[in-house]
C-alpha atoms as a PDB file:
ATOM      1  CA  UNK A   1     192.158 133.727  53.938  1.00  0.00           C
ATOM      2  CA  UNK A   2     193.571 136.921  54.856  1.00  0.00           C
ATOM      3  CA  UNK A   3     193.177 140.920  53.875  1.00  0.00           C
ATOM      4  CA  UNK A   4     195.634 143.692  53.144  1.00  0.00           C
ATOM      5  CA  UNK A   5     194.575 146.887  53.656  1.00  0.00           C
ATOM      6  CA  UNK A   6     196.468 149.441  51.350  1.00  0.00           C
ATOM      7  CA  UNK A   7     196.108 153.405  51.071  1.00  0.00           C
ATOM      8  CA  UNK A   8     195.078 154.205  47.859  1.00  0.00           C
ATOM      9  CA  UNK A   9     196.666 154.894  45.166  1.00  0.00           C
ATOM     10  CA  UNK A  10     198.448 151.924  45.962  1.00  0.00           C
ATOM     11  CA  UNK A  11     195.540 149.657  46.118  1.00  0.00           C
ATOM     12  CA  UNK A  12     194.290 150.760  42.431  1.00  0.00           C
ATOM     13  CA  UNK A  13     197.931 150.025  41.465  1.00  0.00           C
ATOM     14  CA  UNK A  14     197.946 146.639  42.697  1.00  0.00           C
ATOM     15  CA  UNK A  15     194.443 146.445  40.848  1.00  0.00           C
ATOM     16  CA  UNK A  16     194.118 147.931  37.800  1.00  0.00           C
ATOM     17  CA  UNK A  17     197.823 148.678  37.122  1.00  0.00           C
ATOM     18  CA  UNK A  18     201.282 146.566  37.310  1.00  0.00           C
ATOM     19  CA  UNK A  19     202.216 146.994  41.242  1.00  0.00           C
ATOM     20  CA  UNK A  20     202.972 143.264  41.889  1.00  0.00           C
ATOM     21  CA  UNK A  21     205.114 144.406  45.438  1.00  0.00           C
ATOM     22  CA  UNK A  22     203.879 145.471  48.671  1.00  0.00           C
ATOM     23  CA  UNK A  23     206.757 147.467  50.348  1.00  0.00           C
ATOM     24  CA  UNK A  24     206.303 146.955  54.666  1.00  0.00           C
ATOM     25  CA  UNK A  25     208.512 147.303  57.094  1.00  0.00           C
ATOM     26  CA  UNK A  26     207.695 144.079  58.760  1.00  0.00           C
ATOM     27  CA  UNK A  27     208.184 140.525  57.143  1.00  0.00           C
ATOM     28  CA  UNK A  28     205.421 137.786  56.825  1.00  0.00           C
ATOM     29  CA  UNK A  29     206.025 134.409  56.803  1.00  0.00           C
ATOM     30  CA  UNK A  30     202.456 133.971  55.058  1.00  0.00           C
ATOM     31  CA  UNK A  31     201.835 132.723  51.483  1.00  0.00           C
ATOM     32  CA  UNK A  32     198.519 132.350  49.700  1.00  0.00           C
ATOM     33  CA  UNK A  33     195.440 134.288  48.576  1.00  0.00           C
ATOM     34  CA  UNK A  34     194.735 137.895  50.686  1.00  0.00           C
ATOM     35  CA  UNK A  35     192.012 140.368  49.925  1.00  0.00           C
ATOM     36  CA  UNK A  36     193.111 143.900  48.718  1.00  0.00           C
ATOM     37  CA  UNK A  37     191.500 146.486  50.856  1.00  0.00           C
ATOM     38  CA  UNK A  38     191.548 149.791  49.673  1.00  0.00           C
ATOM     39  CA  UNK A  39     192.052 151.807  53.045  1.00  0.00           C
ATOM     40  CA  UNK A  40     189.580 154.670  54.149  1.00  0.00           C
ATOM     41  CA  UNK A  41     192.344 157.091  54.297  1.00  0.00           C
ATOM     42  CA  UNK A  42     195.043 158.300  51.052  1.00  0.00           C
ATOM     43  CA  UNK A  43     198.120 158.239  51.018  1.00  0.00           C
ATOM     44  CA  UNK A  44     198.468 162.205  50.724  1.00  0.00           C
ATOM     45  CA  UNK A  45     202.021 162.437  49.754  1.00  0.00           C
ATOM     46  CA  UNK A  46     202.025 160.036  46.912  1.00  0.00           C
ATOM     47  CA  UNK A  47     201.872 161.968  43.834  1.00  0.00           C
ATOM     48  CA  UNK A  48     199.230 161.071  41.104  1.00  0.00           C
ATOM     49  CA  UNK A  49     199.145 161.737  37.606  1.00  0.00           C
ATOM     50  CA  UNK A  50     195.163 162.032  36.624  1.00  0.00           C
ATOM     51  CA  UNK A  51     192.292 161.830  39.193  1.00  0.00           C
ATOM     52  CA  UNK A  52     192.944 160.471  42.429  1.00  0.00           C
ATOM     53  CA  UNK A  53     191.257 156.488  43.000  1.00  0.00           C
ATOM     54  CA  UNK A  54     187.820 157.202  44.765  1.00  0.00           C
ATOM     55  CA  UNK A  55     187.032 153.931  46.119  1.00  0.00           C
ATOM     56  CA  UNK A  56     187.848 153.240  49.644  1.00  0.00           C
ATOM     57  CA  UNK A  57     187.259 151.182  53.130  1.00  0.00           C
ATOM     58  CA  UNK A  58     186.599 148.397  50.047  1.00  0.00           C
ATOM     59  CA  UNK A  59     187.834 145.160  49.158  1.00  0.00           C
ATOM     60  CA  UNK A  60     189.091 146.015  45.215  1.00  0.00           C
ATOM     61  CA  UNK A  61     191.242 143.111  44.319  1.00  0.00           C
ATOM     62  CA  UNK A  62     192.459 139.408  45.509  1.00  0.00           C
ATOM     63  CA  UNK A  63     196.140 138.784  44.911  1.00  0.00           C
ATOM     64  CA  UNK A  64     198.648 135.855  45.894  1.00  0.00           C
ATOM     65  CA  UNK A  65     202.147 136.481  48.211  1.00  0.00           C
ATOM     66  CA  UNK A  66     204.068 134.529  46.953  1.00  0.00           C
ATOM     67  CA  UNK A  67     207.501 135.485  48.312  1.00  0.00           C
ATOM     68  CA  UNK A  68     208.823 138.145  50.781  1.00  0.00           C
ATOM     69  CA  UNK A  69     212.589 139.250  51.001  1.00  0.00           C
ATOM     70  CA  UNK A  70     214.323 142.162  52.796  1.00  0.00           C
ATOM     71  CA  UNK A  71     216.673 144.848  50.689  1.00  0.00           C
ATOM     72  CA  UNK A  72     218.595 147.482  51.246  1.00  0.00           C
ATOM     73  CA  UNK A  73     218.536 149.485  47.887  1.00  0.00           C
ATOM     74  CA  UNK A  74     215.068 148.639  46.256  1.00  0.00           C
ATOM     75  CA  UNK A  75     216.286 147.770  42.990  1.00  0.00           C
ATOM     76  CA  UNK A  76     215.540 144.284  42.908  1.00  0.00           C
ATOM     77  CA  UNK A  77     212.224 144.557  42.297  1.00  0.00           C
ATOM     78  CA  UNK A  78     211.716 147.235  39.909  1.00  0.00           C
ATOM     79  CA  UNK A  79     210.592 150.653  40.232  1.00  0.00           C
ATOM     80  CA  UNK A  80     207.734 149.492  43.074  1.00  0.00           C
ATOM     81  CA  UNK A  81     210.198 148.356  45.352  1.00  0.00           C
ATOM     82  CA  UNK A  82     211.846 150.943  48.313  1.00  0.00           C
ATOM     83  CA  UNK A  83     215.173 150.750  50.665  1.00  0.00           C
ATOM     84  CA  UNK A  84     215.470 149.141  53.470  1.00  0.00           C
ATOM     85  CA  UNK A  85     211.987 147.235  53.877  1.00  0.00           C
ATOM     86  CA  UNK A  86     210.518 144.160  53.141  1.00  0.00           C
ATOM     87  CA  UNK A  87     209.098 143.295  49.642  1.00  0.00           C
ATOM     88  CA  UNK A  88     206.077 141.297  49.189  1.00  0.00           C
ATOM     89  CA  UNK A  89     205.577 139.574  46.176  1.00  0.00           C
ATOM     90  CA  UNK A  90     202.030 139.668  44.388  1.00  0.00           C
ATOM     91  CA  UNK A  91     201.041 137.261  41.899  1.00  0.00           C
ATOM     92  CA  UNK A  92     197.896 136.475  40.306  1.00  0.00           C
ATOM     93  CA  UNK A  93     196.130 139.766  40.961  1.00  0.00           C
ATOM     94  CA  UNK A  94     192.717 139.579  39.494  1.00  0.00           C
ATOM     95  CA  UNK A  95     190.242 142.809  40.138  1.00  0.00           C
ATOM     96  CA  UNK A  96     186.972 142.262  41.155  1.00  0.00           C
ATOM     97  CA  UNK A  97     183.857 143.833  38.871  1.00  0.00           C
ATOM     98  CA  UNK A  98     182.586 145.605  42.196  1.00  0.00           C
ATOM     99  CA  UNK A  99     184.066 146.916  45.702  1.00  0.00           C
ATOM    100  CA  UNK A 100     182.904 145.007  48.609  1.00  0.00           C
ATOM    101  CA  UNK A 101     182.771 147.841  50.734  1.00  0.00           C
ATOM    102  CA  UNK A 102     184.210 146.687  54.520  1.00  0.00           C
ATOM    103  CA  UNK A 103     186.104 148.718  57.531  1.00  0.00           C
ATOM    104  CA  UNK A 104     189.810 147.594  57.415  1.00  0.00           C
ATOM    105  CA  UNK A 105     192.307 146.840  59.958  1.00  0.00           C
ATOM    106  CA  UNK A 106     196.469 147.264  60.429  1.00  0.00           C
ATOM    107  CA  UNK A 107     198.921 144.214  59.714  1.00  0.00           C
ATOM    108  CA  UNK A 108     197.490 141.082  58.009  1.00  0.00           C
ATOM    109  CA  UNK A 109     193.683 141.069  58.569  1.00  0.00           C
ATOM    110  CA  UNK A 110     191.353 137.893  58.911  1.00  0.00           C
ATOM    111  CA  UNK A 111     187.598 139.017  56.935  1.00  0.00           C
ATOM    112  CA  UNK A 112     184.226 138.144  57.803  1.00  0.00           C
ATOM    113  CA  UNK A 113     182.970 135.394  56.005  1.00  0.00           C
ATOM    114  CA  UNK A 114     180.485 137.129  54.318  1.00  0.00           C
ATOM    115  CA  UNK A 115     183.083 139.764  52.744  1.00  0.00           C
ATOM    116  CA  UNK A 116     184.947 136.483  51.930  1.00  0.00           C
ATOM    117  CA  UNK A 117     181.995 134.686  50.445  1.00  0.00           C
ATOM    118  CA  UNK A 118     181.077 138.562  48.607  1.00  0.00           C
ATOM    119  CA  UNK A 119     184.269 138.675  47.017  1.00  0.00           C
ATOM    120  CA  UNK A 120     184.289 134.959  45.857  1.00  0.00           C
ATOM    121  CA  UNK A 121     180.947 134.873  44.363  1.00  0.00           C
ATOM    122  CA  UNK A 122     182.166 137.812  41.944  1.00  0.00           C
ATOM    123  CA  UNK A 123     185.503 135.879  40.895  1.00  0.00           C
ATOM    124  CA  UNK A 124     183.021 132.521  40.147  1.00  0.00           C
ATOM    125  CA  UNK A 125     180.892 134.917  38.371  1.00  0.00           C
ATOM    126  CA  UNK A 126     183.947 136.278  36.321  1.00  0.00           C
ATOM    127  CA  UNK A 127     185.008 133.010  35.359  1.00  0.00           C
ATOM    128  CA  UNK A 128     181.690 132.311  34.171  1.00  0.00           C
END
């Protein structure tokens, strides 16, 4: 399994709104499950209607890439989706009921296995 680590208020957007696309300037050939790490640090320039997310350095969501393409004017994905970088497709985004709070990392991330085994026990619990 592997972790994303997203400023925020991109994370919450991925997590508690409709986000479903990472923009990054790199591609990935990876596909499957990734923890969504909201990053210690904001993204200052993004502008936010409403309070700004509090919860950082935290794993908030899991989410599935399923796909990642390259464009050059954004608009095929939507209003989430920039110029000229890669868009990762997110699919099956389910929130988790608590933060696992954990120190994040640049690029695709392997966790610890007991943030993995923290953040799996609440999504058995959910189902529940």
């Amino acid at each position: 399994m592997k972790a994303l680590t997203i400023r925020q208020p991109w994370a919450d957007a991925i997590a508690h709104q409709t986000k479903r696309l990472e923009n990054r300037t790199w591609k990935t050939n990876y596909r499957g499950l990734v923890l969504i790490h909201a990053a210690a640090a904001p993204d200052r320039t993004a502008i936010v209607y409403g309070p700004r997310p509090d919860t950082r350095s935290a794993v908030i969501a899991t989410a599935r890439i399923s796909d990642c393409h390259y464009s050059d004017d954004g608009r095929c994905c939507g209003p989430w989706g920039d110029e000229n970088v890669y868009h990762w497709t997110l699919t099956d985004v389910s929130t988790l009921p608590e933060p696992v709070p954990c120190k994040g990392r640049l690029g695709l991330w392997t966790p610890a296995a007991d943030i993995v085994t923290a953040v799996l026990e609440q999504e058995r619990e959910a189902v529940r």
